[in-house]
Protein backbone atom coordinates (compact mmCIF):
# COMPACT_ATOMS: atom_id res chain seq x y z
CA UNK A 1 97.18 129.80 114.69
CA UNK A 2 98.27 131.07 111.46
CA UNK A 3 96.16 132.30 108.46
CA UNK A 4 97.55 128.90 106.18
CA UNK A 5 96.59 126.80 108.79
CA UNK A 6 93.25 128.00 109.14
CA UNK A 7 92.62 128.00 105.93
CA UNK A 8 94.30 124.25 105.36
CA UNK A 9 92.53 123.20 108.07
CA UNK A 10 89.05 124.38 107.10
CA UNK A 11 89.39 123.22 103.41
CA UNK A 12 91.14 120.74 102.89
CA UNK A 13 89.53 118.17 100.61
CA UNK A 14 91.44 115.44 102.33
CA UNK A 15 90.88 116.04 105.84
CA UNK A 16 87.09 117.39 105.48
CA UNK A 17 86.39 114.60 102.82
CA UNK A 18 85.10 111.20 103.10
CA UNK A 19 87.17 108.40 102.23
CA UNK A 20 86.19 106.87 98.92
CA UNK A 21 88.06 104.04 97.76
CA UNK A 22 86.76 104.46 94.29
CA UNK A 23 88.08 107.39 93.77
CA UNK A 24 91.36 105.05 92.89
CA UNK A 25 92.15 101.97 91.45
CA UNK A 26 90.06 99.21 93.03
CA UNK A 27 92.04 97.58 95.94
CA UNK A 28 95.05 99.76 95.27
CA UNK A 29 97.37 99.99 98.21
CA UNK A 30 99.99 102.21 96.77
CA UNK A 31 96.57 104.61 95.78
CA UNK A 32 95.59 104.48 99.67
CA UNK A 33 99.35 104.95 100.99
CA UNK A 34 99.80 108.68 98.71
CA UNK A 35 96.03 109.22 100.12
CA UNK A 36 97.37 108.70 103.06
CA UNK A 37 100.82 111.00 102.79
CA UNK A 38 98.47 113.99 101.31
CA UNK A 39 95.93 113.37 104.52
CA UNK A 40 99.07 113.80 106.95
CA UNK A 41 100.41 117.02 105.07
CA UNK A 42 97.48 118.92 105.35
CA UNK A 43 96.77 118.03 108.81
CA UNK A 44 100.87 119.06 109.54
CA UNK A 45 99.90 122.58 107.50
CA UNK A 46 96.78 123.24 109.56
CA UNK A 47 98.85 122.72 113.07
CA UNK A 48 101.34 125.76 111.46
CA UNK A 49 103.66 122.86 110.36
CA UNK A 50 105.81 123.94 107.25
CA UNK A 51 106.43 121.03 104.66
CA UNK A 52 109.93 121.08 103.17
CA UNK A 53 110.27 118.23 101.37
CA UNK A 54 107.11 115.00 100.44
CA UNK A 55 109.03 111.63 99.35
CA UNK A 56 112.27 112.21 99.76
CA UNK A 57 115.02 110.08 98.75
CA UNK A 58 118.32 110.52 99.53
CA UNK A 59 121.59 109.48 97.52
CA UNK A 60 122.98 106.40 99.53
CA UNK A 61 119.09 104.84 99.49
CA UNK A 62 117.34 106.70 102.80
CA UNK A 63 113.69 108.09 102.02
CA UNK A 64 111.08 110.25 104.03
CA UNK A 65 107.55 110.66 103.63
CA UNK A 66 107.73 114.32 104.86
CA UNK A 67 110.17 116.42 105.55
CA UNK A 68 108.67 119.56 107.62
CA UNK A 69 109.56 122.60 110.46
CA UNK A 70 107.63 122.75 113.69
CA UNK A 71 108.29 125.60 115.43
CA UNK A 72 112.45 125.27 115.85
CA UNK A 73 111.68 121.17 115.30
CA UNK A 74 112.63 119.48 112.78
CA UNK A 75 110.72 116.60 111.85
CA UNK A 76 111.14 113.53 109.10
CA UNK A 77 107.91 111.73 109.22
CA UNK A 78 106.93 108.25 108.31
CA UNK A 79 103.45 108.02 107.62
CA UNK A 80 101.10 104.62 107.88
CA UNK A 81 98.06 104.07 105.81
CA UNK A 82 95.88 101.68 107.39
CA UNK A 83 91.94 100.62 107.07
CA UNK A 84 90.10 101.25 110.49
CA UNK A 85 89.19 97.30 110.28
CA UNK A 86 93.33 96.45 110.06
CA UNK A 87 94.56 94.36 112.53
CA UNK A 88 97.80 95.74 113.13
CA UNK A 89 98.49 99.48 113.68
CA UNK A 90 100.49 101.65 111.29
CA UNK A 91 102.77 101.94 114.23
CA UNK A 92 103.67 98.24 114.07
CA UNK A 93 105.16 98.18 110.10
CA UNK A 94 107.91 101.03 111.64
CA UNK A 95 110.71 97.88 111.61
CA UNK A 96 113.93 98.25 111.94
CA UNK A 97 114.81 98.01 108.55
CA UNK A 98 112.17 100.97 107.85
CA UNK A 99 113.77 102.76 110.35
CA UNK A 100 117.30 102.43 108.99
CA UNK A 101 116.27 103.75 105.50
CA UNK A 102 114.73 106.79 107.65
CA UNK A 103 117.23 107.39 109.55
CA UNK A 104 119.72 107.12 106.24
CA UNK A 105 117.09 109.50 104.35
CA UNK A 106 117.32 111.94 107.70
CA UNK A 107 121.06 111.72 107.46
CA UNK A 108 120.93 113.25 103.87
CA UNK A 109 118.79 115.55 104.62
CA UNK A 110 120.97 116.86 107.36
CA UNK A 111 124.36 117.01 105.27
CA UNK A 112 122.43 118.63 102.48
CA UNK A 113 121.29 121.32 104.94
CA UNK A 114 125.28 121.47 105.95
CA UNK A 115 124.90 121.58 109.89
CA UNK A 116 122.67 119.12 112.73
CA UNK A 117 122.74 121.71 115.22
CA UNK A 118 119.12 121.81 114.96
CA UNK A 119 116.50 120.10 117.25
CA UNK A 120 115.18 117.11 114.93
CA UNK A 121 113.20 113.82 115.52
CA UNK A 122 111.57 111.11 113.87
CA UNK A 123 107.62 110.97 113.84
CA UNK A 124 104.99 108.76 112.64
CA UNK A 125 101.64 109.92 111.79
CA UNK A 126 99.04 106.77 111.19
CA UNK A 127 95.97 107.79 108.95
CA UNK A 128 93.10 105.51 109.48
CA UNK A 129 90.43 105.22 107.08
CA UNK A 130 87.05 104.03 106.06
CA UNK A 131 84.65 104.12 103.30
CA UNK A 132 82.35 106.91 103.60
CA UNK A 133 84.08 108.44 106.72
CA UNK A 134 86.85 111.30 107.09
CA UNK A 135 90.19 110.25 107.73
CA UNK A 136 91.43 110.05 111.52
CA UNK A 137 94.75 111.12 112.36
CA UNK A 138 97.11 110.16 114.95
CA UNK A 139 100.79 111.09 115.24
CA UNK A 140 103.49 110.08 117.53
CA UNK A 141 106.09 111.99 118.48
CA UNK A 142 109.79 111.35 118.66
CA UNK A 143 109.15 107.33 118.32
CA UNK A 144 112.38 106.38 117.65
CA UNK A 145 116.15 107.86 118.31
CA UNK A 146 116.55 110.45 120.44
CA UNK A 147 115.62 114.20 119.89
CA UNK A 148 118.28 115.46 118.79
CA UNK A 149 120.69 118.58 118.54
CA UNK A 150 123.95 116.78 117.88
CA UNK A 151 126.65 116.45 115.29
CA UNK A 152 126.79 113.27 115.30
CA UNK A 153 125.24 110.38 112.78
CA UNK A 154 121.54 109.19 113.22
């Protein structure tokens, strides 16, 4: 394990921290959501993940919550806020239409970088929270498309 991923992973306010909804606007979703996205980059840094690129949005309307190298991997992220009392898994708002603006976000990202002979895939990490308690964190791998090391469109 690295020396930034120690350290990220022994420090970091948002994955050693309790949850405190007050911290943000009362019943703010959006609030919870970038919680959320900064709870799944540090946990990414302390497993020697390198983040590229938070919120990106590409020209033709594609966006990805993170952007980041895993070893020779990489990986464009979605990540899913949810309360620990939700109903529904993070896992279940991945639709098709979220996975189309993904995929069009990946597609940028992978003309801007000028080649796809790389090994990429699409991951979602789900953050669950509740008031008072750390953040757990749960990512699945490759969830939808195939891994990848082709020229071809996503």
């Amino acid at each position: 394990m690295g020396l930034v991923a120690i350290i990220v992973g022994r420090f970091s306010r948002y994955l050693n921290s309790a949850y405190r909804s007050s911290n943000g606007p009362s019943g703010a979703r959006k609030w919870t959501g970038d919680y959320g996205e900064k709870v799944a980059v540090d946990w990414l840094r302390a497993r020697n993940c390198k983040i590229l690129a938070t919120n990106f949005k590409g020209r033709r309307g594609g966006e990805v919550d993170i952007v980041a190298r895993e070893g020779p991997w990489l990986l464009f992220v979605e990540v899913k806020t949810r309360k620990k009392d939700s109903k529904f898994r993070g896992l279940a708002a991945v639709n098709e239409k979220k996975r189309s603006l993904i995929r069009r976000g990946a597609n940028e990202w992978l003309k801007r970088l000028g080649r796809r002979d790389l090994p990429w895939r699409f991951d979602v990490i789900e953050v669950e929270v509740e008031e008072g308690e750390k953040p757990e964190v749960r990512r699945i791998e490759n969830v939808f498309g195939m891994k990848s090391t082709s020229r071809r469109r996503i």
